[in-house]
Protein backbone atom coordinates (compact mmCIF):
# COMPACT_ATOMS: atom_id res chain seq x y z
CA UNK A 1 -121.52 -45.33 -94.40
CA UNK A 2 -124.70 -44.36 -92.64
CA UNK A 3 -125.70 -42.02 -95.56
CA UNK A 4 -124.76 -44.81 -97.92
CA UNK A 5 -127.20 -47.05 -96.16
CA UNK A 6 -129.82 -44.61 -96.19
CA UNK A 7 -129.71 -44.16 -99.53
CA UNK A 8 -129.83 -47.48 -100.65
CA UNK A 9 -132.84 -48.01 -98.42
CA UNK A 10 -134.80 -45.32 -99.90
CA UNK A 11 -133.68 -46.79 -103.69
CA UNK A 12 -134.98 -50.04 -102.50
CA UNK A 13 -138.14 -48.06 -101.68
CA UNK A 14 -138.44 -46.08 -104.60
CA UNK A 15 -138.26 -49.69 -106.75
CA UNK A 16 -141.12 -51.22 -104.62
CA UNK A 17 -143.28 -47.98 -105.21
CA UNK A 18 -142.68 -48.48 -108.94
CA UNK A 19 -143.33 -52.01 -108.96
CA UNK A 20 -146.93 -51.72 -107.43
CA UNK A 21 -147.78 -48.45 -109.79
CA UNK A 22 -146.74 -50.89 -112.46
CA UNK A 23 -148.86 -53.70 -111.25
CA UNK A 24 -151.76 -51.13 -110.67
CA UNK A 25 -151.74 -49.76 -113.93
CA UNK A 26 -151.23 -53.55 -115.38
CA UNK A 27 -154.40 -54.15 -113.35
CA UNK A 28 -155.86 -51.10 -114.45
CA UNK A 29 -155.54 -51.44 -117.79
CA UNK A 30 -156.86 -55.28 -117.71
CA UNK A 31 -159.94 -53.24 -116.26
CA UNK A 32 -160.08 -51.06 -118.99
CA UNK A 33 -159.43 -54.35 -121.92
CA UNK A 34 -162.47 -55.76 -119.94
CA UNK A 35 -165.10 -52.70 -120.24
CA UNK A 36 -164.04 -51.10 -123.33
CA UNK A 37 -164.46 -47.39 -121.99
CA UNK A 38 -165.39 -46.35 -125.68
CA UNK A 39 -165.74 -47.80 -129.13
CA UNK A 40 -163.32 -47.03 -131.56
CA UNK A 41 -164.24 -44.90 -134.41
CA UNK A 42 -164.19 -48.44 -136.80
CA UNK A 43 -166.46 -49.82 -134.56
CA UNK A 44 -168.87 -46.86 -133.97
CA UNK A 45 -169.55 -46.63 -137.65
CA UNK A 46 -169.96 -50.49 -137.56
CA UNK A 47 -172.79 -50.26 -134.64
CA UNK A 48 -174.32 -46.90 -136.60
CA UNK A 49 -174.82 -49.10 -139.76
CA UNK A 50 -176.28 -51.70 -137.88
CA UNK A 51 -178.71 -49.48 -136.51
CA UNK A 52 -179.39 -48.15 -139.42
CA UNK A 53 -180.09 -51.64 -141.12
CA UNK A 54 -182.24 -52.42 -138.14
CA UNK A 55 -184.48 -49.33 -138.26
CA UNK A 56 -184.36 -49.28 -142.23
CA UNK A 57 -183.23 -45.65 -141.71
CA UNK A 58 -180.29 -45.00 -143.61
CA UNK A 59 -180.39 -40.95 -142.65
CA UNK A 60 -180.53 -41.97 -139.05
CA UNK A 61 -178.30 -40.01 -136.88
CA UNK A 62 -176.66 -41.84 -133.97
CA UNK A 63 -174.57 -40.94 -130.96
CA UNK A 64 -172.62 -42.61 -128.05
CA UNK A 65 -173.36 -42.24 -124.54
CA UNK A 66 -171.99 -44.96 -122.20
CA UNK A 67 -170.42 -48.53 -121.80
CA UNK A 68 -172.45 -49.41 -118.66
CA UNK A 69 -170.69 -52.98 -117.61
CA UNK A 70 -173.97 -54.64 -117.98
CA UNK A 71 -177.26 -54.18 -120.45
CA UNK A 72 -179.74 -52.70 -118.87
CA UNK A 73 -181.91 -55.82 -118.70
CA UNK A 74 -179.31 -58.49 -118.08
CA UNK A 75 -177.05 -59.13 -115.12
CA UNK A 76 -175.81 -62.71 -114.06
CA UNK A 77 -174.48 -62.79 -110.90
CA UNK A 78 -174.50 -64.24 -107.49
CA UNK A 79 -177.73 -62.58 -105.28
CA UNK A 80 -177.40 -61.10 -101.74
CA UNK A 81 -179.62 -60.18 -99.29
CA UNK A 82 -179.34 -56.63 -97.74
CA UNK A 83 -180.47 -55.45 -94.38
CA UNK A 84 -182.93 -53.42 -95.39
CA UNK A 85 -184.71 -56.40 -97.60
CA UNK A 86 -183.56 -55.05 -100.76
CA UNK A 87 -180.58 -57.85 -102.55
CA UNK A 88 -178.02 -56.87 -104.81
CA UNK A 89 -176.32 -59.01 -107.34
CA UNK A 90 -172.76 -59.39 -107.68
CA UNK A 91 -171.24 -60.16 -111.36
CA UNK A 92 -167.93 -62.46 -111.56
CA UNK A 93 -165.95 -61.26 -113.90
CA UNK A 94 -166.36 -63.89 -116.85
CA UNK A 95 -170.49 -62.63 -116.80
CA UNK A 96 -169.35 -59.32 -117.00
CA UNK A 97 -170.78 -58.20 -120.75
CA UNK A 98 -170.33 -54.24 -121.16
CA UNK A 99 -172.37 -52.61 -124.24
CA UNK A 100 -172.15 -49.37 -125.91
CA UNK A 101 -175.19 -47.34 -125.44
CA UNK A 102 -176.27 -45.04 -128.56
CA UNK A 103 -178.95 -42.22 -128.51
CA UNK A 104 -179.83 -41.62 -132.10
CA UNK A 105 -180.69 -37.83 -132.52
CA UNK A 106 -184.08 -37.60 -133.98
CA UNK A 107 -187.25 -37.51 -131.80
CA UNK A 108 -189.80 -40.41 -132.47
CA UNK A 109 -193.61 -39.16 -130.99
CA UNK A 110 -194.74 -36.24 -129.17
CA UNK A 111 -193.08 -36.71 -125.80
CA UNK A 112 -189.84 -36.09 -127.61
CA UNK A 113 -188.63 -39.22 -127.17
CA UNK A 114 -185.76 -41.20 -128.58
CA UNK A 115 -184.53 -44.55 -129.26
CA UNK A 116 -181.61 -45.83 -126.90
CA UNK A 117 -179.38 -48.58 -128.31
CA UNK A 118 -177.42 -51.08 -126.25
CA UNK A 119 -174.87 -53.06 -127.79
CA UNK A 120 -172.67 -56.01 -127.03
CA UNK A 121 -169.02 -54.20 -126.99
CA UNK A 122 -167.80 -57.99 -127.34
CA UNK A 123 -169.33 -58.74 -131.15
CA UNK A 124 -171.20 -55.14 -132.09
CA UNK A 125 -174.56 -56.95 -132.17
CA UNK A 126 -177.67 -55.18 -130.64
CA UNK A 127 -178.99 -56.63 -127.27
CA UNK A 128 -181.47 -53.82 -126.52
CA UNK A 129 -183.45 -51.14 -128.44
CA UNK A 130 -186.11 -49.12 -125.57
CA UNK A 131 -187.60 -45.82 -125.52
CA UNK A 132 -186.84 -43.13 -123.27
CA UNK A 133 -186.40 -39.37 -123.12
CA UNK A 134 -182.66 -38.34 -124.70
CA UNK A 135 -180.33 -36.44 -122.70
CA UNK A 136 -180.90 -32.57 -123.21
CA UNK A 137 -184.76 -33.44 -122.23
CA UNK A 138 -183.88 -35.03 -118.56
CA UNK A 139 -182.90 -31.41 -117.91
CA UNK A 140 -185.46 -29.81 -119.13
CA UNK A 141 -188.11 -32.38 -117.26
CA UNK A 142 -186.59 -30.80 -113.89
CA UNK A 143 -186.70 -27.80 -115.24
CA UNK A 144 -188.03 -25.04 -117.66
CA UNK A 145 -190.23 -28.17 -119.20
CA UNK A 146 -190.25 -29.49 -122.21
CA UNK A 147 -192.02 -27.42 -125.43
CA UNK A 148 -195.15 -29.13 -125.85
CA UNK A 149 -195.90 -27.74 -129.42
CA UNK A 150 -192.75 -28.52 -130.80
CA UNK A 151 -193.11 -32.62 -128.99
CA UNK A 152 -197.01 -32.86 -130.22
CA UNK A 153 -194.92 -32.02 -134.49
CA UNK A 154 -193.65 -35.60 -134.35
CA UNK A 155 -197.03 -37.16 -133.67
CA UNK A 156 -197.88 -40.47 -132.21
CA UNK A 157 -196.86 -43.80 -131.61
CA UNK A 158 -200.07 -45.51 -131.10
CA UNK A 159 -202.04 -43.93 -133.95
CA UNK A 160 -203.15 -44.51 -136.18
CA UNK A 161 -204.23 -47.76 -134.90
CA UNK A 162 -203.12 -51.11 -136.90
CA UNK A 163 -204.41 -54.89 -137.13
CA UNK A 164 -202.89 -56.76 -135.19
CA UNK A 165 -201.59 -59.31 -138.30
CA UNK A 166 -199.82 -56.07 -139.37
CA UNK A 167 -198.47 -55.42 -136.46
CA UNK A 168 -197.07 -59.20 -136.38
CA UNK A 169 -195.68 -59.00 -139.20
CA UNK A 170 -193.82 -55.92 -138.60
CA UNK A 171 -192.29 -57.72 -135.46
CA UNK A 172 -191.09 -60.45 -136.85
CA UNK A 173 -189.59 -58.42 -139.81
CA UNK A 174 -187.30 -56.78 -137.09
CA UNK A 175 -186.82 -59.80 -135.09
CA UNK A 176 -185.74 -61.86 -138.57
CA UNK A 177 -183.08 -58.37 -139.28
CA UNK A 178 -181.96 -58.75 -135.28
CA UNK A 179 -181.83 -62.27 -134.82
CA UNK A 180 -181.38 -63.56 -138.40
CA UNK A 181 -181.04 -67.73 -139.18
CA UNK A 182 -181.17 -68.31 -135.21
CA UNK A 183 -184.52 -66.71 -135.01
CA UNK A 184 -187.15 -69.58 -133.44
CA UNK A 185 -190.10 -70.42 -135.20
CA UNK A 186 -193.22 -68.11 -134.79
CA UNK A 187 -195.33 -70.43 -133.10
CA UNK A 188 -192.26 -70.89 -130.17
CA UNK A 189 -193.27 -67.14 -129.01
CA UNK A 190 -196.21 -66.04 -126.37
CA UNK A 191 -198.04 -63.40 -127.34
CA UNK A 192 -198.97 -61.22 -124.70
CA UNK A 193 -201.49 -58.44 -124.80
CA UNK A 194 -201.23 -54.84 -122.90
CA UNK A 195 -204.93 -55.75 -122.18
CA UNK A 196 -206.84 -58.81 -122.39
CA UNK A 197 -209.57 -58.70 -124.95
CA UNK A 198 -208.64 -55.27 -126.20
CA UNK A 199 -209.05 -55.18 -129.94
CA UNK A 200 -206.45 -52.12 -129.91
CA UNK A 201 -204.02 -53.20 -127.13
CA UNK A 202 -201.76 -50.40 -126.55
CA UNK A 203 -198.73 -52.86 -126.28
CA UNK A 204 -198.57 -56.11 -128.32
CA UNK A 205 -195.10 -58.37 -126.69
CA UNK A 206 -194.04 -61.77 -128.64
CA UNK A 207 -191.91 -63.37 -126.09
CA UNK A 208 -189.17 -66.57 -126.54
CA UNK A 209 -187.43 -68.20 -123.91
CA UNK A 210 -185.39 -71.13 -123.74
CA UNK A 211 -185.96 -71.93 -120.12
CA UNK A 212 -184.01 -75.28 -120.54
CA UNK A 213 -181.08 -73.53 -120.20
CA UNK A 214 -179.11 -73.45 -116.67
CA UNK A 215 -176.66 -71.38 -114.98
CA UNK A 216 -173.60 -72.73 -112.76
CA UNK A 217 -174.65 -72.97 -109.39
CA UNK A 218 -175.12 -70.24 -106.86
CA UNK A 219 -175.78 -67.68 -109.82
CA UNK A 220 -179.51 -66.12 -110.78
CA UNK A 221 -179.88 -63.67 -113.69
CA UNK A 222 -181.96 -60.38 -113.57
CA UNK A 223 -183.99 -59.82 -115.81
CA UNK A 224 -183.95 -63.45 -116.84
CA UNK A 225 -181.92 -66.68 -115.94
CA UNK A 226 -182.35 -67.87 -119.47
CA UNK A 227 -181.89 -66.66 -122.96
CA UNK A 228 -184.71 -64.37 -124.47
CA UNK A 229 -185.93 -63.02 -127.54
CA UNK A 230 -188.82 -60.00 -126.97
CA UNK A 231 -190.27 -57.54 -128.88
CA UNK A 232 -192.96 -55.01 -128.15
CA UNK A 233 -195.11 -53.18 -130.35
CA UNK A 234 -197.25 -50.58 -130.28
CA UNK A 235 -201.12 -50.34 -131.11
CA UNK A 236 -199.77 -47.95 -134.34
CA UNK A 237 -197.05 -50.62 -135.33
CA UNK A 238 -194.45 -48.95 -133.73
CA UNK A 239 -191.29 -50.75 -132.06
CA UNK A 240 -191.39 -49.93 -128.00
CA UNK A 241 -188.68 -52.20 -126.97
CA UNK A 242 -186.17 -55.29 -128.51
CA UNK A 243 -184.88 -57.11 -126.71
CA UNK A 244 -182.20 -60.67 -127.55
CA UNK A 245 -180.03 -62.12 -124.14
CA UNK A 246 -179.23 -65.44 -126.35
CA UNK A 247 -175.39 -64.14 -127.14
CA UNK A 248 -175.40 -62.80 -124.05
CA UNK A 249 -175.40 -66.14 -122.32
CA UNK A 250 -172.41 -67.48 -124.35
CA UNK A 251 -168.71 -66.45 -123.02
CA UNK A 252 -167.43 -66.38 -126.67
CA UNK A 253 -166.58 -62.65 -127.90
């Protein structure tokens, strides 16, 4: 009888064990639904077509990276104060808006940079286009250095130098592709020049914000706590950084 007891005990115990595995991996896998690890390979040649549209590049080669759970210049959340005077920013889970970062392959100017695309994992639309250096170079920057010759091949992004009505033009061209019918008129963006009274400005910025809108209470958004359109171009025409929150701010996929 003893035995018998024992037995059943550890049954019960093995049950209970299995029950919270279960409900962990139920939990886990909620996670998972939420962040979207990966694209799928239907969606990945979605996002690379996109791109491709974007930069008028049809022989543009593109590669995943990441699904941060945020874009890189948006997080809604509620702010804290640390003890050493920094804050952080804690994101509820229904602001939560993961992207899928690409790295296209090809280098753009004589740093050997890239462009880095984030986009919204919920709807495939791009949130985010910046420049920075692509993987393989971050080791070489801490280490052997990067081959100057071979960088200086691809040329510049700031010459030759353009008018700024080009240059204008140019950014609205990728703003109408990004943004399309929902695009605000031209004369609802600040310009904003790299340096005042430069003829040349080394950046030119057209920002839009619609600062009417509010979050719930108790929540502040970094960058922004309102949905933005900006685009920055360089002094040669060149696109240094897109950037459209406005789906972001909407809880619909």
């Amino acid at each position: 009888m003893k035995n018998y007891i024992i037995t059943a005990i550890f049954l019960v115990l093995l049950v209970a064990v299995a029950f919270w595995a279960n409900q962990g991996r139920g939990g886990a896998e909620q996670v998972v639904a939420q962040t979207k690890p990966e694209p799928s390979s239907q969606d990945t040649v979605q996002i690379q077509t996109a791109i491709r549209d974007f930069m008028a590049d049809p022989s543009l080669e593109i590669k995943y990276i990441s699904t941060p759970a945020n874009p890189s210049n948006f997080t809604i959340g509620k702010a804290t104060q640390l003890d050493d005077g920094g804050s952080q920013i804690d994101t509820p889970v229904e602001w939560k808006r993961p992207v899928y970062v690409f790295q296209q392959t090809q280098y753009i100017n004589e740093r050997c940079e890239v462009y880095e695309y984030e986009v919204d994992a919920r709807n495939l639309q791009i949130v985010d286009i910046h420049v920075r250096y692509p993987e393989e170079i971050q080791g070489l920057l801490g280490g052997v250095g990067l081959n100057a010759s071979k960088c200086a091949s691809y040329g510049s992004m700031e010459l030759p130098l353009k008018p700024k009505d080009t240059i204008e033009r140019t950014a609205f061209d990728y703003l109408a592709k990004g943004v399309g019918n929902q695009l605000p008129a031209t004369d609802q963006f600040t310009y904003i020049s790299s340096k005042q009274g430069a003829a040349n400005p080394a950046a030119n910025e057209w920002i839009w914000q619609d600062k009417s809108y509010k979050l719930p209470a108790g929540l502040t958004g970094d960058v922004y706590s309102y949905p933005t359109i900006r685009i920055i171009l360089s002094s040669g025409g060149k696109l240094l950084h897109y950037f459209n929150s406005v789906g972001l701010f909407s809880s619909a996929g």
